[in-house]
PDB file of N, CA and C in Angstrom:
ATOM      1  N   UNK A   1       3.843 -14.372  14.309  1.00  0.00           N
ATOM      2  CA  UNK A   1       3.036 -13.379  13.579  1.00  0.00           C
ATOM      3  C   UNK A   1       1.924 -14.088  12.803  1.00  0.00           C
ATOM      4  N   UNK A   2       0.900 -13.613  12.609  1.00  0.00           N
ATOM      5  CA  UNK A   2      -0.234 -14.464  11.803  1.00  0.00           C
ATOM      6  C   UNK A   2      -0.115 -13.768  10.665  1.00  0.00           C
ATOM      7  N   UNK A   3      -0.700 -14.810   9.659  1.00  0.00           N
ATOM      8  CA  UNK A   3      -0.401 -14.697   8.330  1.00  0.00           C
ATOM      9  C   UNK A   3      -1.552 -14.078   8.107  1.00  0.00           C
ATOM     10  N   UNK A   4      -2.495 -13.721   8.918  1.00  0.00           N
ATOM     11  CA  UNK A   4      -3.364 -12.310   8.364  1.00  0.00           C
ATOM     12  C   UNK A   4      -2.839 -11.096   8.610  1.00  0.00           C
ATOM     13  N   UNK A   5      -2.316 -11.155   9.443  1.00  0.00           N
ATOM     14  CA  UNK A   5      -1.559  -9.472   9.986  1.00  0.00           C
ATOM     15  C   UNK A   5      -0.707  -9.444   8.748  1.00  0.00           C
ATOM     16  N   UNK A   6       0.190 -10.506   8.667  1.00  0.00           N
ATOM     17  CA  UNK A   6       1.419 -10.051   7.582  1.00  0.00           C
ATOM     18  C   UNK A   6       0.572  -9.656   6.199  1.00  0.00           C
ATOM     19  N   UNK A   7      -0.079 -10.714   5.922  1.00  0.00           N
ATOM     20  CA  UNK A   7      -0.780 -10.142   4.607  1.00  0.00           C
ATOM     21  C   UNK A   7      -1.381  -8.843   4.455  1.00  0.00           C
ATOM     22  N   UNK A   8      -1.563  -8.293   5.656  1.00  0.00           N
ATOM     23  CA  UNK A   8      -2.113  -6.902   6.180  1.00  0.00           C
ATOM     24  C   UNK A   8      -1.049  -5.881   5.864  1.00  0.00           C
ATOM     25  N   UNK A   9       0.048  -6.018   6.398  1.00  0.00           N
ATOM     26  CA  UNK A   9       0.993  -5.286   6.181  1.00  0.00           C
ATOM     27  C   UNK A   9       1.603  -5.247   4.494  1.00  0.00           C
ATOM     28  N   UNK A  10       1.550  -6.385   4.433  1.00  0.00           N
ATOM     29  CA  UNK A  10       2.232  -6.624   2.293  1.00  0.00           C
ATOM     30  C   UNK A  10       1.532  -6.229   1.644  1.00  0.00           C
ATOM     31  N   UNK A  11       0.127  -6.167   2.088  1.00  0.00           N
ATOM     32  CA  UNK A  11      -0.611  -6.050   1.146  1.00  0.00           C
ATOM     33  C   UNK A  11      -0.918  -4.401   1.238  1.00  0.00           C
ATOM     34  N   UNK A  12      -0.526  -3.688   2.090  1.00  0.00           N
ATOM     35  CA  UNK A  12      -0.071  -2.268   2.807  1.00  0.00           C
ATOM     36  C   UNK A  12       0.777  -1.611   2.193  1.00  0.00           C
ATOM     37  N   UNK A  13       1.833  -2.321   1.995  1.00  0.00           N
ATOM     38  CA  UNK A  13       2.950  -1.454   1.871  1.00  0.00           C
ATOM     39  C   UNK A  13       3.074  -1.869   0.574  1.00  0.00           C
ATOM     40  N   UNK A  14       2.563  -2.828  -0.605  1.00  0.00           N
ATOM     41  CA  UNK A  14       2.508  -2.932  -2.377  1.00  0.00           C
ATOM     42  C   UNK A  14       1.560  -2.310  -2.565  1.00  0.00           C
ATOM     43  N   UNK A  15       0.414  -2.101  -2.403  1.00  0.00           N
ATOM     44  CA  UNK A  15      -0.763  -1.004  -2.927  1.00  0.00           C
ATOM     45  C   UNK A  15      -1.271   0.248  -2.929  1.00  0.00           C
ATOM     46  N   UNK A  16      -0.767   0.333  -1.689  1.00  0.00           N
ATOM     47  CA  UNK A  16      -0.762   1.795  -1.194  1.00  0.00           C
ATOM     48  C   UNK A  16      -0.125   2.509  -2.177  1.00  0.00           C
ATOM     49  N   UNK A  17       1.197   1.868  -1.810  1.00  0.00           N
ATOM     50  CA  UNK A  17       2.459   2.950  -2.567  1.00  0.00           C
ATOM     51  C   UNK A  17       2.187   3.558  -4.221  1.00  0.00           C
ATOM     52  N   UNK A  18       1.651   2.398  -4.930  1.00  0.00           N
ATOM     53  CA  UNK A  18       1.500   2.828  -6.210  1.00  0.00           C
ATOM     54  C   UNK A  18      -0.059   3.755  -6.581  1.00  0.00           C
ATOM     55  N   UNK A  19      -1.093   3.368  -5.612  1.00  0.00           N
ATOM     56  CA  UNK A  19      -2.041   3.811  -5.658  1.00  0.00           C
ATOM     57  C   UNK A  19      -2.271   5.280  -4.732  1.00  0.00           C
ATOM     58  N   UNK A  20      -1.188   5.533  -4.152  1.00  0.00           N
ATOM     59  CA  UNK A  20      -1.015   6.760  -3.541  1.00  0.00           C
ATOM     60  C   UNK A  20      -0.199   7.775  -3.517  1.00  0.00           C
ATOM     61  N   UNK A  21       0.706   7.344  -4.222  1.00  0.00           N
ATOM     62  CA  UNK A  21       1.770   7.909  -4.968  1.00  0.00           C
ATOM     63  C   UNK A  21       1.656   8.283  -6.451  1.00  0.00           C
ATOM     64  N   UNK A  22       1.212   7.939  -6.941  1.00  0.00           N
ATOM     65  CA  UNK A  22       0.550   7.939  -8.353  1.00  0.00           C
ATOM     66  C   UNK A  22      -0.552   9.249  -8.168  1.00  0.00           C
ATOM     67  N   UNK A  23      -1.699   8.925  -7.758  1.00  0.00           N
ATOM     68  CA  UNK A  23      -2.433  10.239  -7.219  1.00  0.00           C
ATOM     69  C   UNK A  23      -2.303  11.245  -6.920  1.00  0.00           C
ATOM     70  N   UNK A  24      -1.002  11.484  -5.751  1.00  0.00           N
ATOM     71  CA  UNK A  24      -0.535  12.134  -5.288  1.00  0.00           C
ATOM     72  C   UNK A  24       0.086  13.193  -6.476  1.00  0.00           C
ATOM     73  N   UNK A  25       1.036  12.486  -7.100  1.00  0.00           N
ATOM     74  CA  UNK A  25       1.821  13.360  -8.048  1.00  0.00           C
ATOM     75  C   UNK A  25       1.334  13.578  -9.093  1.00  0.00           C
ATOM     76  N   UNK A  26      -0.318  12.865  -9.477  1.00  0.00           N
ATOM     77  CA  UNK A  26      -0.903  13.693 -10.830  1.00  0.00           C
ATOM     78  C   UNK A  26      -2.040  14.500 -10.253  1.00  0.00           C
ATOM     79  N   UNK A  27      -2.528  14.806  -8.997  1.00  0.00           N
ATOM     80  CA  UNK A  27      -3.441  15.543  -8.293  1.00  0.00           C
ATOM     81  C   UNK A  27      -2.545  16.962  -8.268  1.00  0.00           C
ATOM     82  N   UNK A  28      -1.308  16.784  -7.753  1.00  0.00           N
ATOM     83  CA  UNK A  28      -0.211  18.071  -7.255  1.00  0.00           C
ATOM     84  C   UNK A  28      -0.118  18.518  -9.005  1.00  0.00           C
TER      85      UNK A  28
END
């Protein structure tokens, strides 16, 4: 696996979550 893809994915699945989830539930 290349360590750009992975960083792709980590860096995916830690930022997202708080930055889209967060939004999510003070937009709703």
């Amino acid at each position: 696996m290349d360590s750009e893809l992975m960083h792709s994915i980590v860096g995916s699945y830690h930022k997202p979550p708080e930055r889209v989830f967060v939004p999510s539930f003070t937009q709703n």
